[in-house]
C-alpha atoms as a PDB file:
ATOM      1  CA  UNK A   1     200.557  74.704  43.109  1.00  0.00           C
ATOM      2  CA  UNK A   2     199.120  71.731  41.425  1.00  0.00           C
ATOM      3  CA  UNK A   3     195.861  72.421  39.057  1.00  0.00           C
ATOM      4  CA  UNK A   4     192.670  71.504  41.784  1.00  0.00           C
ATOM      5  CA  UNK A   5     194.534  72.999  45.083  1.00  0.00           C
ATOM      6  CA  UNK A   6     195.688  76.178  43.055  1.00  0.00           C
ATOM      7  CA  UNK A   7     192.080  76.418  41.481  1.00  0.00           C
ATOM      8  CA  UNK A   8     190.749  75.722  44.939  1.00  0.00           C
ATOM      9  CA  UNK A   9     193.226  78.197  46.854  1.00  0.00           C
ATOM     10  CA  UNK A  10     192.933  80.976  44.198  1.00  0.00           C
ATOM     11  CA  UNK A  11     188.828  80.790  44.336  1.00  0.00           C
ATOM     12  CA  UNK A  12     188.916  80.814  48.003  1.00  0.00           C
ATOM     13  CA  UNK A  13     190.908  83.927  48.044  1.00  0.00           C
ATOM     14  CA  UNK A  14     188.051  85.496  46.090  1.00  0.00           C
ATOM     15  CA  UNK A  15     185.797  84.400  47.964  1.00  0.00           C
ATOM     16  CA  UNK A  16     186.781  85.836  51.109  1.00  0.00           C
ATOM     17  CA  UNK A  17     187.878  89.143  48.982  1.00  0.00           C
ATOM     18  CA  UNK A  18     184.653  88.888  47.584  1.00  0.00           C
ATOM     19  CA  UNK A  19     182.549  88.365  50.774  1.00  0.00           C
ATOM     20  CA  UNK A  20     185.168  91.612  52.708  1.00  0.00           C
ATOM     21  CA  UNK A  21     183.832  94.010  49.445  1.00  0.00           C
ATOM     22  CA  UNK A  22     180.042  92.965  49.986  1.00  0.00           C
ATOM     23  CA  UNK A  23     179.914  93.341  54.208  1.00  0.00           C
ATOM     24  CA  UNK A  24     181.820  96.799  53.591  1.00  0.00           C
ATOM     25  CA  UNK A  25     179.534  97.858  50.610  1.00  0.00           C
ATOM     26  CA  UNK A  26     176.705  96.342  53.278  1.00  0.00           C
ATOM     27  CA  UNK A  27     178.002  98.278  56.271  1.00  0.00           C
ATOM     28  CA  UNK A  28     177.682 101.011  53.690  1.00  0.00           C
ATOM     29  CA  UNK A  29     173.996 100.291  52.358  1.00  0.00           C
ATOM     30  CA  UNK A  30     173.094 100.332  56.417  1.00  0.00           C
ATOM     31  CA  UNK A  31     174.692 103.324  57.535  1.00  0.00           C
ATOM     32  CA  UNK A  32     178.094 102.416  58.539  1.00  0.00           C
ATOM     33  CA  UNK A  33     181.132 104.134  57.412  1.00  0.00           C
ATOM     34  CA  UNK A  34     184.281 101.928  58.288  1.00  0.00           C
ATOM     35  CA  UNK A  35     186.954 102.922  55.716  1.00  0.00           C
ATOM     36  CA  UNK A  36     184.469 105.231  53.373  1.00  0.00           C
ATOM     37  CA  UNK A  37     187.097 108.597  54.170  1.00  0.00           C
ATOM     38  CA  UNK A  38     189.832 106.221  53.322  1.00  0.00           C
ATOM     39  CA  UNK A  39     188.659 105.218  49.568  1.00  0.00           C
ATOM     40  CA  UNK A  40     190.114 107.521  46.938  1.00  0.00           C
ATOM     41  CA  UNK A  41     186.963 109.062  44.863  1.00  0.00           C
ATOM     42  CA  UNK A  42     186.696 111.825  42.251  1.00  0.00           C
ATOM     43  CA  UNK A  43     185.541 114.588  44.580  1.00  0.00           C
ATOM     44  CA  UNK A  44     181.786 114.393  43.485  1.00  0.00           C
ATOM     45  CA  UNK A  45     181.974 110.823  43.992  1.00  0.00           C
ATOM     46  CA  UNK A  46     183.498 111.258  47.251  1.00  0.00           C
ATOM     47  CA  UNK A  47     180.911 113.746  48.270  1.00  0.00           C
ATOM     48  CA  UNK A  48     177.825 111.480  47.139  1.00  0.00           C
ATOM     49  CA  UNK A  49     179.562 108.499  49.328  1.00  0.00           C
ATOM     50  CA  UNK A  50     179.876 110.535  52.465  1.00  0.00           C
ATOM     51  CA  UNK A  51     176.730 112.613  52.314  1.00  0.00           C
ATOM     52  CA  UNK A  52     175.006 109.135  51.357  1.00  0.00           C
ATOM     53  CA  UNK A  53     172.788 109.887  48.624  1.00  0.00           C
ATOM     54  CA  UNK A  54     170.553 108.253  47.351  1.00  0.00           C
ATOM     55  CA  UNK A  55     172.227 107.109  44.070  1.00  0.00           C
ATOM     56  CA  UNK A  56     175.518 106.615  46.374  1.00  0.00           C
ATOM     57  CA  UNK A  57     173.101 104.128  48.686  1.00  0.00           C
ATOM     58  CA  UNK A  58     171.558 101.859  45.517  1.00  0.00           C
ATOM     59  CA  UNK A  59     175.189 101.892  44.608  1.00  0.00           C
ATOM     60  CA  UNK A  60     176.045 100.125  47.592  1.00  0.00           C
ATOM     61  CA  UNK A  61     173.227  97.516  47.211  1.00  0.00           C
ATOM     62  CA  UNK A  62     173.923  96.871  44.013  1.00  0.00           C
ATOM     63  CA  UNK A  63     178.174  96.028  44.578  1.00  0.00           C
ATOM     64  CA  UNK A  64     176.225  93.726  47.756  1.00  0.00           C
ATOM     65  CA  UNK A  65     174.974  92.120  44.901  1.00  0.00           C
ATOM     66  CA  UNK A  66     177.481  91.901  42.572  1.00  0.00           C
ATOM     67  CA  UNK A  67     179.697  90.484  45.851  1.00  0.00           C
ATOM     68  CA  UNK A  68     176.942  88.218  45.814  1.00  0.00           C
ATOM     69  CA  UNK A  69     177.636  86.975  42.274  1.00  0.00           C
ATOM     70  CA  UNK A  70     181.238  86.690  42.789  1.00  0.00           C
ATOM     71  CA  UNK A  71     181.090  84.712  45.859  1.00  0.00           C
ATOM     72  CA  UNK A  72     178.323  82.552  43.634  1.00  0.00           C
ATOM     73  CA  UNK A  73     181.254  82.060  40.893  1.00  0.00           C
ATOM     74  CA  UNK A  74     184.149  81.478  43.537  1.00  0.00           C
ATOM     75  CA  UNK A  75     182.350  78.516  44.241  1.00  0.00           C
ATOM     76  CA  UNK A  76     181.952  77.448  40.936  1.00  0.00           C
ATOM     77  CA  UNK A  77     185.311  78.065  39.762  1.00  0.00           C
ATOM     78  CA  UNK A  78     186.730  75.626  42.953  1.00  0.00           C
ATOM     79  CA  UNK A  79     184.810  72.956  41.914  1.00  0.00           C
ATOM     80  CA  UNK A  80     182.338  73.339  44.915  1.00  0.00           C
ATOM     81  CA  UNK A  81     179.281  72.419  42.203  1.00  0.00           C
ATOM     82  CA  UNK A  82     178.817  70.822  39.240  1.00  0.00           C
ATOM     83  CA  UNK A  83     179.452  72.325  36.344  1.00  0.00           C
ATOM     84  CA  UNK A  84     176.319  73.363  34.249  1.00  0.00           C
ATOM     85  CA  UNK A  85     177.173  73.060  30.188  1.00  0.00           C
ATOM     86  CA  UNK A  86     179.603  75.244  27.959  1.00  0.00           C
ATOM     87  CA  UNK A  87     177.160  78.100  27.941  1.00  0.00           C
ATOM     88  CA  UNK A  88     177.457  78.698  31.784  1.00  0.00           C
ATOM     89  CA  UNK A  89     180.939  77.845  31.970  1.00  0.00           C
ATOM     90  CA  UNK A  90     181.896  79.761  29.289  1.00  0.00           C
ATOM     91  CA  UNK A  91     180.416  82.933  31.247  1.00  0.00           C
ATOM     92  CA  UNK A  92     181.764  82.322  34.184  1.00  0.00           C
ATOM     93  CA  UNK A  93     185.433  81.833  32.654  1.00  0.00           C
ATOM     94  CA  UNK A  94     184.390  84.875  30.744  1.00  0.00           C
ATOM     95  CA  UNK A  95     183.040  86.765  33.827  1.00  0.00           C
ATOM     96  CA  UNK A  96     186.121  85.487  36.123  1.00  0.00           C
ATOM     97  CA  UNK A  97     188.557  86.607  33.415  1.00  0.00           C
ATOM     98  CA  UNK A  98     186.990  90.153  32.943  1.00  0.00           C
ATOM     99  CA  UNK A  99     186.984  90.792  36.818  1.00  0.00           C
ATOM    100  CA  UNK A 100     190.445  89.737  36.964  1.00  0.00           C
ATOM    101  CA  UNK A 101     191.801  92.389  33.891  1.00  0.00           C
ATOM    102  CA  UNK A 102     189.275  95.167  35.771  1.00  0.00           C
ATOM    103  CA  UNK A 103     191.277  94.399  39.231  1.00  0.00           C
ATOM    104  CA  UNK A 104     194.693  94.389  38.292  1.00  0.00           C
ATOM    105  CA  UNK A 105     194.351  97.281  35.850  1.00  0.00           C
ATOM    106  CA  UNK A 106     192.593  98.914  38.599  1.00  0.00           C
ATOM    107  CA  UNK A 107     195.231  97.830  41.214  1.00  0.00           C
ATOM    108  CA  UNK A 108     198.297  99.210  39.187  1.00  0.00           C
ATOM    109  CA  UNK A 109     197.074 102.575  37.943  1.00  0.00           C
ATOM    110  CA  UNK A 110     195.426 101.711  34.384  1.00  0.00           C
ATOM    111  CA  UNK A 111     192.017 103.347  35.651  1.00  0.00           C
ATOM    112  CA  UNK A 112     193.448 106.044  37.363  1.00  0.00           C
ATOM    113  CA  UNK A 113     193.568 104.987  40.945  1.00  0.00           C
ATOM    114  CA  UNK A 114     196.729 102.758  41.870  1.00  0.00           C
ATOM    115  CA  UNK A 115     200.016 101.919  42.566  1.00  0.00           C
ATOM    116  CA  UNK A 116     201.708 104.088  40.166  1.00  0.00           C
ATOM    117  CA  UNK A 117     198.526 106.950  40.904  1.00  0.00           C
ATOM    118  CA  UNK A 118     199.083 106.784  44.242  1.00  0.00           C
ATOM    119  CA  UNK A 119     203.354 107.154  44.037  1.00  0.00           C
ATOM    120  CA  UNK A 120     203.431 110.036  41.594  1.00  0.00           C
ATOM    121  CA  UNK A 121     200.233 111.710  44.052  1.00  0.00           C
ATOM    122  CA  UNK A 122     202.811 111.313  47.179  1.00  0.00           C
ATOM    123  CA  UNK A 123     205.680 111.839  45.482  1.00  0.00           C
ATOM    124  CA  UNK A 124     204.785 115.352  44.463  1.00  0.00           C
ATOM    125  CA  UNK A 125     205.322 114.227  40.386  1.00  0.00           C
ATOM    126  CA  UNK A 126     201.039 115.319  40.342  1.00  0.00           C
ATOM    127  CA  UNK A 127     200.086 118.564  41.013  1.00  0.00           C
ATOM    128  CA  UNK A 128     196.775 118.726  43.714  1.00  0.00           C
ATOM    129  CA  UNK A 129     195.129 121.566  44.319  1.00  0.00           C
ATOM    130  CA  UNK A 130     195.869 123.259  47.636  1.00  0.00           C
ATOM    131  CA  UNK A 131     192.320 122.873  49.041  1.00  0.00           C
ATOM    132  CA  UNK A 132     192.624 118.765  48.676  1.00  0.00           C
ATOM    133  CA  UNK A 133     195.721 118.459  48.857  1.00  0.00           C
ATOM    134  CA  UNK A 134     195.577 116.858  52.440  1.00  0.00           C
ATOM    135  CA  UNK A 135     192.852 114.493  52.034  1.00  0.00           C
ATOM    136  CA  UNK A 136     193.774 113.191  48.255  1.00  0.00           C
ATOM    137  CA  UNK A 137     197.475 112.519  49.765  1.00  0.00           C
ATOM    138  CA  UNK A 138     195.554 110.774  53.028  1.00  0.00           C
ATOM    139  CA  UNK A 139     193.662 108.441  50.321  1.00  0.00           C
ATOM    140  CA  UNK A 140     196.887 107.644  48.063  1.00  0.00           C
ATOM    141  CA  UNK A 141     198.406 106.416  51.521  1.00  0.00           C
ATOM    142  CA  UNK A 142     195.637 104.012  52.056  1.00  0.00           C
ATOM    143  CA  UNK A 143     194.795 103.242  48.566  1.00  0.00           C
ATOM    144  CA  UNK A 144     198.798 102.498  48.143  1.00  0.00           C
ATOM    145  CA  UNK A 145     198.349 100.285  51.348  1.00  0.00           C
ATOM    146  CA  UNK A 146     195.067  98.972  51.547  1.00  0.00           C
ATOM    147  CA  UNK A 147     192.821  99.149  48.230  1.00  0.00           C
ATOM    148  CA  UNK A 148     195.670  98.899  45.286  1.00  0.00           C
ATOM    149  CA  UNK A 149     197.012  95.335  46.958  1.00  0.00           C
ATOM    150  CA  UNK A 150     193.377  94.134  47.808  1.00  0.00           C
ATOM    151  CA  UNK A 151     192.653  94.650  44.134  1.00  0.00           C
ATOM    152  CA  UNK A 152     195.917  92.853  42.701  1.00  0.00           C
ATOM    153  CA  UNK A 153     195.279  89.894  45.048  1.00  0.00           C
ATOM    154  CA  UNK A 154     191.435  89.874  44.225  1.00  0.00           C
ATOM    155  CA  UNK A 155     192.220  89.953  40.501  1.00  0.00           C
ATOM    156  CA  UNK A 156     195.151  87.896  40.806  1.00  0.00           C
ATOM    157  CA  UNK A 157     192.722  85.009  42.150  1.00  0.00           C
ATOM    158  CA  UNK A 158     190.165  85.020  39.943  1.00  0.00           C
ATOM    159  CA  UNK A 159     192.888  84.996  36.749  1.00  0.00           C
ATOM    160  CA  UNK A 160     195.010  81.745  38.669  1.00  0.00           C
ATOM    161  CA  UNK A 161     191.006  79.915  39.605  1.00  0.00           C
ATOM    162  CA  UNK A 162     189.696  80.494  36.112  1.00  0.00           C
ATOM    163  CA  UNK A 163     192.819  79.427  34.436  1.00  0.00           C
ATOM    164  CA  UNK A 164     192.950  75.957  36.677  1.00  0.00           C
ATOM    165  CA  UNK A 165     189.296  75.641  36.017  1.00  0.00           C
ATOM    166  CA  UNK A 166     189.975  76.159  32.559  1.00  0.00           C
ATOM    167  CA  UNK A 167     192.522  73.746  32.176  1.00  0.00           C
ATOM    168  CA  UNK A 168     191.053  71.511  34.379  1.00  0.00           C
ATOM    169  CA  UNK A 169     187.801  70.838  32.668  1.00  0.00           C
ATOM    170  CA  UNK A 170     189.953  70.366  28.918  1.00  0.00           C
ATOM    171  CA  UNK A 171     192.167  68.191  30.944  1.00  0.00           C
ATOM    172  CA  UNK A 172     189.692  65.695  31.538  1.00  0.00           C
ATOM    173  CA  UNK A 173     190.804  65.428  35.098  1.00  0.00           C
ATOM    174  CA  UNK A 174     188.582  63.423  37.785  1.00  0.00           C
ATOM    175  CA  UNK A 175     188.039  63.931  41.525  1.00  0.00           C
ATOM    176  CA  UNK A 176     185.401  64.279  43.824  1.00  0.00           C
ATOM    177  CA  UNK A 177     182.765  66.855  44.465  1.00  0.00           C
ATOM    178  CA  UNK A 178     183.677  69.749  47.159  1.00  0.00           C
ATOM    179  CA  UNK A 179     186.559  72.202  47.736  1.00  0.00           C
ATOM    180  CA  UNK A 180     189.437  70.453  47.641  1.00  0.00           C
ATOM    181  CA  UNK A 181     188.934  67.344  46.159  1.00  0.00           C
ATOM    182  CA  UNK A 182     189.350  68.185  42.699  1.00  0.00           C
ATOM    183  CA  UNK A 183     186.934  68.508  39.321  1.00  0.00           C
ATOM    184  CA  UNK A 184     184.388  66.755  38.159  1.00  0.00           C
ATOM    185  CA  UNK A 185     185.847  64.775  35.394  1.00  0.00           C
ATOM    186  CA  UNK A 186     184.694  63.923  31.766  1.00  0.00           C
ATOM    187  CA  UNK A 187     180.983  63.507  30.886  1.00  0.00           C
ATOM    188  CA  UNK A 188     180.094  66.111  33.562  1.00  0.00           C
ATOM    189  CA  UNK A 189     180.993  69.453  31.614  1.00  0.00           C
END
């Protein structure tokens, strides 16, 4: 991929991962609960989310928010706006690079949910208690399916857009203003 449509493709991704995370967390906030039996919690947490408390509920506004943000920085990082200083950009890069090391660490088993989590939880290599035993195995499945890859590929994208932004702004590249069409060029950063 060349440095503006990789930056461009990459930030897109996230901002369509980021946008799927905020309706759910949304559909959430509201009432809804599409995929909230599938997500693998701790069993308090799992509890909280179903029986919708009231900490479980702010939760939910506040990751609507944080999607917020992110779709905010997806933009950003594609070259949608113009750049605003070193301060800004450096948090964004900063921001983008720290979501990207939470997301793949989350989606291969680092923080205890994950691919390798969810193999050695099927596999029988991780002892469950009989009581769970169905329902953890039942979230491994989807988390193995559904959640671990939508991490890698959300993290994935932010660390391939904020390395072509990166690059792209020390590169002294020029283009045109929107998605697609490139950075900003010197004497804009």
């Amino acid at each position: 991929m060349s440095g503006g449509r990789g930056r461009v493709t990459a930030a897109g991704i996230a901002f369509g991962c980021a946008f799927a995370y905020g309706a759910l967390k949304l559909d959430w906030a509201l009432g809804g609960t599409l995929l909230m039996r599938e997500t693998p919690l701790p069993r308090a947490a799992g509890d909280a989310l179903l029986h919708r408390t009231a900490d479980a509920v702010l939760g939910h506004w506040m990751s609507v928010a944080l999607a917020v943000v992110g779709m905010a920085a997806a933009l950003h990082l594609s070259g949608r706006f113009r750049p605003h200083g070193r301060i800004r950009r450096g948090v964004l890069l900063a921001g983008s690079w720290a979501g990207c090391l939470f997301m793949v660490s989350r989606a291969i088993g680092l923080l205890g949910y994950g691919f390798f989590h969810d193999l050695r939880l099927l596999t029988g290599a991780v002892s469950v208690p009989a009581p769970a035993a169905e329902l953890v195995r039942y979230q491994a499945g989807w988390d193995l399916l559904l959640w671990s890859p939508y991490w890698l590929a959300f993290g994935l994208c932010w660390g391939v857009a904020a390395r072509h932004y990166g690059r792209g702004r020390t590169a002294g590249r020029s283009g045109g203003r929107g998605l697609g069409t490139g950075d900003w060029g010197p004497g804009h950063g």
